[in-house]
C-alpha atoms as a PDB file:
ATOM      1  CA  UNK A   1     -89.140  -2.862 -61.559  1.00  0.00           C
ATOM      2  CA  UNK A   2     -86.157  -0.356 -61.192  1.00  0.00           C
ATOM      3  CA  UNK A   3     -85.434  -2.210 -57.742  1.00  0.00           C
ATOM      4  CA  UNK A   4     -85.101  -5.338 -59.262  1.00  0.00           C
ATOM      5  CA  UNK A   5     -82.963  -4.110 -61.976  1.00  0.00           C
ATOM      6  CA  UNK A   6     -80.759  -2.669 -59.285  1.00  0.00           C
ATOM      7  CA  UNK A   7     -81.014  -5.583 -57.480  1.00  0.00           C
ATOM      8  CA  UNK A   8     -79.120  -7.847 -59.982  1.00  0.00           C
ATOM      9  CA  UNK A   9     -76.902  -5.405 -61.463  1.00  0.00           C
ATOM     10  CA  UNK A  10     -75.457  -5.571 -57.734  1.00  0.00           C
ATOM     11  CA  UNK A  11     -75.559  -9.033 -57.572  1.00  0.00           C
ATOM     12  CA  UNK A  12     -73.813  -9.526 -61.049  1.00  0.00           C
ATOM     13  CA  UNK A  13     -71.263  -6.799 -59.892  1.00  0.00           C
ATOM     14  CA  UNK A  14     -70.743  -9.014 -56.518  1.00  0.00           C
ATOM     15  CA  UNK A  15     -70.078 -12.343 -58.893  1.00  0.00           C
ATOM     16  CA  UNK A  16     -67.390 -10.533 -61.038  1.00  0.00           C
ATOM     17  CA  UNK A  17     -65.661  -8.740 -57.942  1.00  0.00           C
ATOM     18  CA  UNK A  18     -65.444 -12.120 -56.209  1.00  0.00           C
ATOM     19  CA  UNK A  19     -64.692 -14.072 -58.901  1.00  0.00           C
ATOM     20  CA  UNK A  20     -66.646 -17.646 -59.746  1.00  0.00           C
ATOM     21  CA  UNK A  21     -63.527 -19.776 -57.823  1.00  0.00           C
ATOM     22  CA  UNK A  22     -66.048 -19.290 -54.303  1.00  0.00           C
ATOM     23  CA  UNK A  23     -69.139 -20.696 -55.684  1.00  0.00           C
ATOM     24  CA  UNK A  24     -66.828 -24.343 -55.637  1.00  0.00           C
ATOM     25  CA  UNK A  25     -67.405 -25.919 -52.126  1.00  0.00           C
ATOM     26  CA  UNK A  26     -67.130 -29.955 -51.168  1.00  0.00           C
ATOM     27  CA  UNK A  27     -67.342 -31.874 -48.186  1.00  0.00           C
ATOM     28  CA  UNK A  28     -65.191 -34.430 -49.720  1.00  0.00           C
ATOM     29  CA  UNK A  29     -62.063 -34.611 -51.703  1.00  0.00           C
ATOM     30  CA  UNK A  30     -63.482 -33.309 -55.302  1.00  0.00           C
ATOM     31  CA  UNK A  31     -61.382 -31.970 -58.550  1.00  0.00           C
ATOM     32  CA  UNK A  32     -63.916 -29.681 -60.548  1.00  0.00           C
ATOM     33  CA  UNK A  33     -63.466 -28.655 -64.299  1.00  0.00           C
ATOM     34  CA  UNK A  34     -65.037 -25.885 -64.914  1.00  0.00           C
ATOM     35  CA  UNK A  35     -66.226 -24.685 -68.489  1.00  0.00           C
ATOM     36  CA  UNK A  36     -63.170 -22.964 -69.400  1.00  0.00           C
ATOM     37  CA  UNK A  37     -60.725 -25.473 -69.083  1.00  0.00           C
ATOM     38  CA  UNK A  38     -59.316 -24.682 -65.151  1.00  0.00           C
ATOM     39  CA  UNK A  39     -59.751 -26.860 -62.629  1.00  0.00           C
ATOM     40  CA  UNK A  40     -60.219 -26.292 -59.086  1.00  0.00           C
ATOM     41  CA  UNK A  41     -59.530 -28.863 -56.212  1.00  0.00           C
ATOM     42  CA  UNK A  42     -61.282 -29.145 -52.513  1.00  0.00           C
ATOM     43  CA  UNK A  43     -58.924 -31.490 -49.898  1.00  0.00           C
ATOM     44  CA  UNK A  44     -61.051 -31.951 -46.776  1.00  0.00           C
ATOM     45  CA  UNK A  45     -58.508 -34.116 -44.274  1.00  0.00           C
ATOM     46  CA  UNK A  46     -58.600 -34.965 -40.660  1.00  0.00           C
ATOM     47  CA  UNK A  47     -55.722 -32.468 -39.204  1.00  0.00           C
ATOM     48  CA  UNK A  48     -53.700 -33.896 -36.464  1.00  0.00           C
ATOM     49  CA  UNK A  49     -51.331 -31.142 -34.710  1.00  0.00           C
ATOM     50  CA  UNK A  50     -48.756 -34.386 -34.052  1.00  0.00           C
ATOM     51  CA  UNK A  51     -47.161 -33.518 -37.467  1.00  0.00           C
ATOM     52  CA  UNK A  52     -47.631 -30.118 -37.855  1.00  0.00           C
ATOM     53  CA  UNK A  53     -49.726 -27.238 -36.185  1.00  0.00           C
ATOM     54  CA  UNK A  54     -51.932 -25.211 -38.303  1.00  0.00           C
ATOM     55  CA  UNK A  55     -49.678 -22.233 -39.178  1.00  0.00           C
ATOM     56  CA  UNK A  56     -46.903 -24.624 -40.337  1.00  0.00           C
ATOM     57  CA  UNK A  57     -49.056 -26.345 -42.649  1.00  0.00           C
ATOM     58  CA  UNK A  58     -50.148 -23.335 -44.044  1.00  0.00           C
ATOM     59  CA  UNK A  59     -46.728 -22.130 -44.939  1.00  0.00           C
ATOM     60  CA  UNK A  60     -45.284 -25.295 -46.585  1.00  0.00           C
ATOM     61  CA  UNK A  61     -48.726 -25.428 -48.832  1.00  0.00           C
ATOM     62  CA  UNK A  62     -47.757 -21.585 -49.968  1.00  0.00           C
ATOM     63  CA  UNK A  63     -44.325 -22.768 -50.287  1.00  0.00           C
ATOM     64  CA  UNK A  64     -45.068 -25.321 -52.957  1.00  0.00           C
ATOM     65  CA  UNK A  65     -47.532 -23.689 -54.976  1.00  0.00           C
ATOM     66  CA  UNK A  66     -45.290 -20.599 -55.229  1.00  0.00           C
ATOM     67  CA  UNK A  67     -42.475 -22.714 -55.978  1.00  0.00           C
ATOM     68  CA  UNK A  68     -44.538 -24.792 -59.045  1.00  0.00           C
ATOM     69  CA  UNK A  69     -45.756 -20.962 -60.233  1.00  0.00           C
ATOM     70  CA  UNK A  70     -42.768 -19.383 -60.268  1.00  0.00           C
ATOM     71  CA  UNK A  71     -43.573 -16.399 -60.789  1.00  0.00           C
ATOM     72  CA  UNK A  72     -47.049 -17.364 -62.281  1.00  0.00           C
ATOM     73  CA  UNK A  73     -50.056 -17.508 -61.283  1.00  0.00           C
ATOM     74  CA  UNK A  74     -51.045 -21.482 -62.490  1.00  0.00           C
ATOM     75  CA  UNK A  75     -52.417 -22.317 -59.021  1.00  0.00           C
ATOM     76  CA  UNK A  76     -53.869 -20.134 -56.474  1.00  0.00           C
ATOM     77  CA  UNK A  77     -55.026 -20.921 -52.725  1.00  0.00           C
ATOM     78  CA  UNK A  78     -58.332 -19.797 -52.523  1.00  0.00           C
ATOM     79  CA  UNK A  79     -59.329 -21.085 -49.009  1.00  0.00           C
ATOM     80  CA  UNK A  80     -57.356 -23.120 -45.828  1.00  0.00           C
ATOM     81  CA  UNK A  81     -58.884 -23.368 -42.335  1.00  0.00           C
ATOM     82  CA  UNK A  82     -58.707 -25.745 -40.236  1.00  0.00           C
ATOM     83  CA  UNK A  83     -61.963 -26.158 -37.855  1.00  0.00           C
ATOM     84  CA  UNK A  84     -62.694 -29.198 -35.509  1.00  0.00           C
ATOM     85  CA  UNK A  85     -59.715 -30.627 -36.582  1.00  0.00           C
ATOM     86  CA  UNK A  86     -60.461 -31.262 -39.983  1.00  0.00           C
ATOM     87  CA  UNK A  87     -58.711 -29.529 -43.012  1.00  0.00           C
ATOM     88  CA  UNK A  88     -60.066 -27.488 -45.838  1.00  0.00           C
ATOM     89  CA  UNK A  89     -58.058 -26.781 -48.933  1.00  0.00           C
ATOM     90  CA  UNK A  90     -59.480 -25.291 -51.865  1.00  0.00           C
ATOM     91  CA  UNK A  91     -56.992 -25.128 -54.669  1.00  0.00           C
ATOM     92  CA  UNK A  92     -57.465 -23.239 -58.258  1.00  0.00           C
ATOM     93  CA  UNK A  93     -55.477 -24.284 -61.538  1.00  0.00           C
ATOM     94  CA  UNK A  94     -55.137 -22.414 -64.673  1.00  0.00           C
ATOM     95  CA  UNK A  95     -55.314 -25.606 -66.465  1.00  0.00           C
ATOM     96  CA  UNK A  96     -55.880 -29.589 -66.247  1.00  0.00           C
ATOM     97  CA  UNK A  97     -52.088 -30.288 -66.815  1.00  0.00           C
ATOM     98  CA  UNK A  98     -51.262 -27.632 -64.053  1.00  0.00           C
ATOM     99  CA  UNK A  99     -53.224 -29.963 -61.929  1.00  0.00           C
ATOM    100  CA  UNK A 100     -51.489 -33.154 -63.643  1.00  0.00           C
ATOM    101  CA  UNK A 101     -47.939 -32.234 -62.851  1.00  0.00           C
ATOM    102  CA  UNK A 102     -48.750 -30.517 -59.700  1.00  0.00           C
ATOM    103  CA  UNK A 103     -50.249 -33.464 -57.574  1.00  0.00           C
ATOM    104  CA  UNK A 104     -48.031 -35.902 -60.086  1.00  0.00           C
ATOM    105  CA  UNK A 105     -50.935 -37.211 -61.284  1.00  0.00           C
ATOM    106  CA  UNK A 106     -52.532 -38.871 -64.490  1.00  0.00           C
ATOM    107  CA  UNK A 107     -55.393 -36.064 -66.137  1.00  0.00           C
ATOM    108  CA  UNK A 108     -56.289 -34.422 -68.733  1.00  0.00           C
ATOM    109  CA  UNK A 109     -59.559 -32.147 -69.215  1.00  0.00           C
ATOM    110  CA  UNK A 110     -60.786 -31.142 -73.238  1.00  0.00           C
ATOM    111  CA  UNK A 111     -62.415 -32.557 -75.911  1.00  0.00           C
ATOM    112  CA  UNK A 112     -62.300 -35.945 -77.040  1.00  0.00           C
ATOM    113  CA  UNK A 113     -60.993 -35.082 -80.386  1.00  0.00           C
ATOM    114  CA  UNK A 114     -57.585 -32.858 -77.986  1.00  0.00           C
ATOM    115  CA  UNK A 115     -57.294 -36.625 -76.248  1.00  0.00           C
ATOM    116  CA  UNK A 116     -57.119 -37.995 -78.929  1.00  0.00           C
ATOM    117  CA  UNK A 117     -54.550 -35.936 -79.881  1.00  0.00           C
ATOM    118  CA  UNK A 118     -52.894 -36.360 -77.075  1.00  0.00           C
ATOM    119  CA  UNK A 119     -52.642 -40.110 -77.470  1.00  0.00           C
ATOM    120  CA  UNK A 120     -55.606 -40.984 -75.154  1.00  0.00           C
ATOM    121  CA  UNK A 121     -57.773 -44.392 -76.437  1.00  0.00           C
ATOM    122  CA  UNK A 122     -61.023 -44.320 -75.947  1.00  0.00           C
ATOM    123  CA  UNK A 123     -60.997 -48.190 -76.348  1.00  0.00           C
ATOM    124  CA  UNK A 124     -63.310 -49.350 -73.148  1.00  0.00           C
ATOM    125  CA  UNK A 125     -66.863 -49.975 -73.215  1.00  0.00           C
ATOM    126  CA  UNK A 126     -68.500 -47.117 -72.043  1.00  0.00           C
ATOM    127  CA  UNK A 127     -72.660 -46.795 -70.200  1.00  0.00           C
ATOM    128  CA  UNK A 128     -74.779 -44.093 -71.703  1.00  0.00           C
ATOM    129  CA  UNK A 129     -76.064 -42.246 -68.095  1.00  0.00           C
ATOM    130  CA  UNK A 130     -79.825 -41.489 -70.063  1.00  0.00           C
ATOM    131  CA  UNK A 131     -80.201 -44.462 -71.255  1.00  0.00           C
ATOM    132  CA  UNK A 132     -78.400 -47.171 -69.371  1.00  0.00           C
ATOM    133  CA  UNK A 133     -76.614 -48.674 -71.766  1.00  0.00           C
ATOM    134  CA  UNK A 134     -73.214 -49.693 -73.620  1.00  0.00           C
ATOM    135  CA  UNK A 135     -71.664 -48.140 -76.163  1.00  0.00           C
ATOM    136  CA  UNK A 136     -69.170 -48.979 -78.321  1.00  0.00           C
ATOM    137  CA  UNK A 137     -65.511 -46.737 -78.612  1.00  0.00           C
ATOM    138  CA  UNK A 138     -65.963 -45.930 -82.505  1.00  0.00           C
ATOM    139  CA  UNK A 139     -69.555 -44.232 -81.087  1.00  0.00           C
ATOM    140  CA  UNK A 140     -67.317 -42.267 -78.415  1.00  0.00           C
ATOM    141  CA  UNK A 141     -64.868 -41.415 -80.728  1.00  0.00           C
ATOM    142  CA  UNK A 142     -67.184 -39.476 -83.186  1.00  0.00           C
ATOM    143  CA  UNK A 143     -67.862 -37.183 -80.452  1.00  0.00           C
ATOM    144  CA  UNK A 144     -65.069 -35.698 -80.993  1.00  0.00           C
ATOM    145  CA  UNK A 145     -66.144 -31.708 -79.866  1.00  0.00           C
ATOM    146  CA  UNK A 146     -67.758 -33.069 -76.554  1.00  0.00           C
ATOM    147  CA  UNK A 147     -65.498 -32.955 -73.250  1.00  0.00           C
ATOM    148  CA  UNK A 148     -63.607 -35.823 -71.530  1.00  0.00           C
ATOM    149  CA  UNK A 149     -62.345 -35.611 -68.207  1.00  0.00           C
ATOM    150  CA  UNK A 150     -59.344 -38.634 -68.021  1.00  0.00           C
ATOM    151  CA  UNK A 151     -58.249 -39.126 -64.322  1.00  0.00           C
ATOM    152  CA  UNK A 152     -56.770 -41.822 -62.319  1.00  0.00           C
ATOM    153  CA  UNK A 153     -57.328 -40.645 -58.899  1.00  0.00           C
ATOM    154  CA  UNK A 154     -59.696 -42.389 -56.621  1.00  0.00           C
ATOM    155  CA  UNK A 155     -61.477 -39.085 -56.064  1.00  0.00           C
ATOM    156  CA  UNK A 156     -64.837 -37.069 -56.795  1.00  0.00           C
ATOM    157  CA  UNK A 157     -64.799 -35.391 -60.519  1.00  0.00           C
ATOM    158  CA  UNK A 158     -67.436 -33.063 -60.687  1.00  0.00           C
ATOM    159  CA  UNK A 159     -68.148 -31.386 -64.325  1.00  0.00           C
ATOM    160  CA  UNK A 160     -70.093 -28.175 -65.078  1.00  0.00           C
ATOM    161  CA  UNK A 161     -72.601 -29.856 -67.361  1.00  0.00           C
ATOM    162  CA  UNK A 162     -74.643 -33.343 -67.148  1.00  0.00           C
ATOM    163  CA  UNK A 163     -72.382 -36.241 -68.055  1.00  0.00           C
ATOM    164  CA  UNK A 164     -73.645 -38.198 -70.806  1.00  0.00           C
ATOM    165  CA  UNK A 165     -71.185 -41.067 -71.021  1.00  0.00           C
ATOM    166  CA  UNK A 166     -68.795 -42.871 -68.895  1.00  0.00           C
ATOM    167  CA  UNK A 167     -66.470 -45.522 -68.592  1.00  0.00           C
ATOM    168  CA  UNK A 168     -67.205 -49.147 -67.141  1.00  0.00           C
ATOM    169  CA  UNK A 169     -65.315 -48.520 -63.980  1.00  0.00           C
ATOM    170  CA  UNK A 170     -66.318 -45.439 -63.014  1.00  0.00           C
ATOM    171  CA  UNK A 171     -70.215 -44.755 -61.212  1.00  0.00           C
ATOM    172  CA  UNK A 172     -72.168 -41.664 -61.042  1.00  0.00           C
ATOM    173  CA  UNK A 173     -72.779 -39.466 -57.854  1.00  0.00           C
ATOM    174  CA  UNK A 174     -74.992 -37.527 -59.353  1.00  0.00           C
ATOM    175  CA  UNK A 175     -76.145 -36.071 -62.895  1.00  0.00           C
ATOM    176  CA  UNK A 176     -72.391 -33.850 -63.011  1.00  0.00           C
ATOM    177  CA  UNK A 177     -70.405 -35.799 -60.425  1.00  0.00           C
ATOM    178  CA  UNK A 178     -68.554 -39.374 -60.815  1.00  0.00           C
ATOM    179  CA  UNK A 179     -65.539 -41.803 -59.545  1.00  0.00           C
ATOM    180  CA  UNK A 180     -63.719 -44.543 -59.636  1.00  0.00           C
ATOM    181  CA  UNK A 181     -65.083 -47.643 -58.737  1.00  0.00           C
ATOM    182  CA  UNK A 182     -63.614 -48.721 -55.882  1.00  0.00           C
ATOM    183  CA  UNK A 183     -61.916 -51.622 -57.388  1.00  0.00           C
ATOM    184  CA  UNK A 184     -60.956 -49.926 -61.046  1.00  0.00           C
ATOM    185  CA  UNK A 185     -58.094 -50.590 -62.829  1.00  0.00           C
ATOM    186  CA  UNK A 186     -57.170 -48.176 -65.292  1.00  0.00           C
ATOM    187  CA  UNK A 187     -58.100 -44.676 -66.379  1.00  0.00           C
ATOM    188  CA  UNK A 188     -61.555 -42.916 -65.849  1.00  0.00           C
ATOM    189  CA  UNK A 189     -63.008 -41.019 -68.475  1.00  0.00           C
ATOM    190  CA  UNK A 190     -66.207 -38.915 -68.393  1.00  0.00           C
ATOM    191  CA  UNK A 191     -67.984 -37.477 -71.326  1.00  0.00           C
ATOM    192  CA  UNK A 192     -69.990 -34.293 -71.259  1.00  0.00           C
ATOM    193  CA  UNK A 193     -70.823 -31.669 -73.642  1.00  0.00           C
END
């Protein structure tokens, strides 16, 4: 018993030294919101040295993210290699609207009732995942204290709980992950609690 007490007072120790950003890993281009609000990004791209070599790449991606923080720390690199020429870039963000201005980019992560402050309508039909069905924006609405990714990107968004509800142009990946359709107009939005 004490070993196994030992055991994951080590491995809690281990989480907290390395910090939860290296549990995130894709294989495709996927924005996660994590439970506190940050976001963190994976870019997996076929690398070509034509443009640039590896090195050069490297630099200009420091270059920009030190020149958005400015003396901040808003977004952190948290991995870049390049193997078999393909490119990896794992990207942290203190918060959603980091990411927003960042990549230039409409999305916003909080709770339906913050969207709504924020001037979001929630005015779409939108497919209950359980149950397979529609529901109606006044039913959305009154879930005002559950989450709501909005996004506009053609791109994975993975949440850190099951989404519940979604909007008629996006599809489920699986129970936490969803995207566009491929021929959406308009904004995404994913509901979670």
């Amino acid at each position: 018993m004490k070993n196994r007490k030992a055991f994951v007072a080590v491995f809690l120790i281990l989480m907290l030294m390395t910090g939860c950003s290296q549990a995130f890993d894709a294989e495709t281009n996927t924005v996660y919101v994590k439970k506190d609000g940050a976001v963190m990004q994976a870019i997996i791209e076929e690398f070509n040295e034509s443009n640039y070599d590896q090195n050069e790449l490297e630099e200009i991606i420091k270059q920009d993210v030190s020149s958005y923080n400015n003396g901040t720390e808003a977004i952190k690199v948290e991995k870049y290699k390049v193997k078999d020429n393909i490119a990896k870039l794992i990207t942290s963000y203190a918060k959603a609207s980091d990411y927003a201005i960042f990549n230039d980019v409409e999305f916003f992560a909080g709770t339906i009732s913050e969207a709504k402050t924020e001037g979001y309508e929630f005015d779409d039909m939108f497919m209950s995942v359980d149950e397979n069905n529609t529901v109606g924006s006044e039913t959305i609405k009154s879930l005002s204290q559950y989450k709501v990714v909005i996004f506009e990107e053609n791109i994975r968004i993975m949440t850190d709980s099951k989404i519940l509800y979604m909007s008629s142009n996006t599809k489920l990946i699986d129970a936490k992950t969803a995207v566009l359709n491929d021929d959406a107009e308009g904004l995404g939005y994913i509901i979670y609690e």
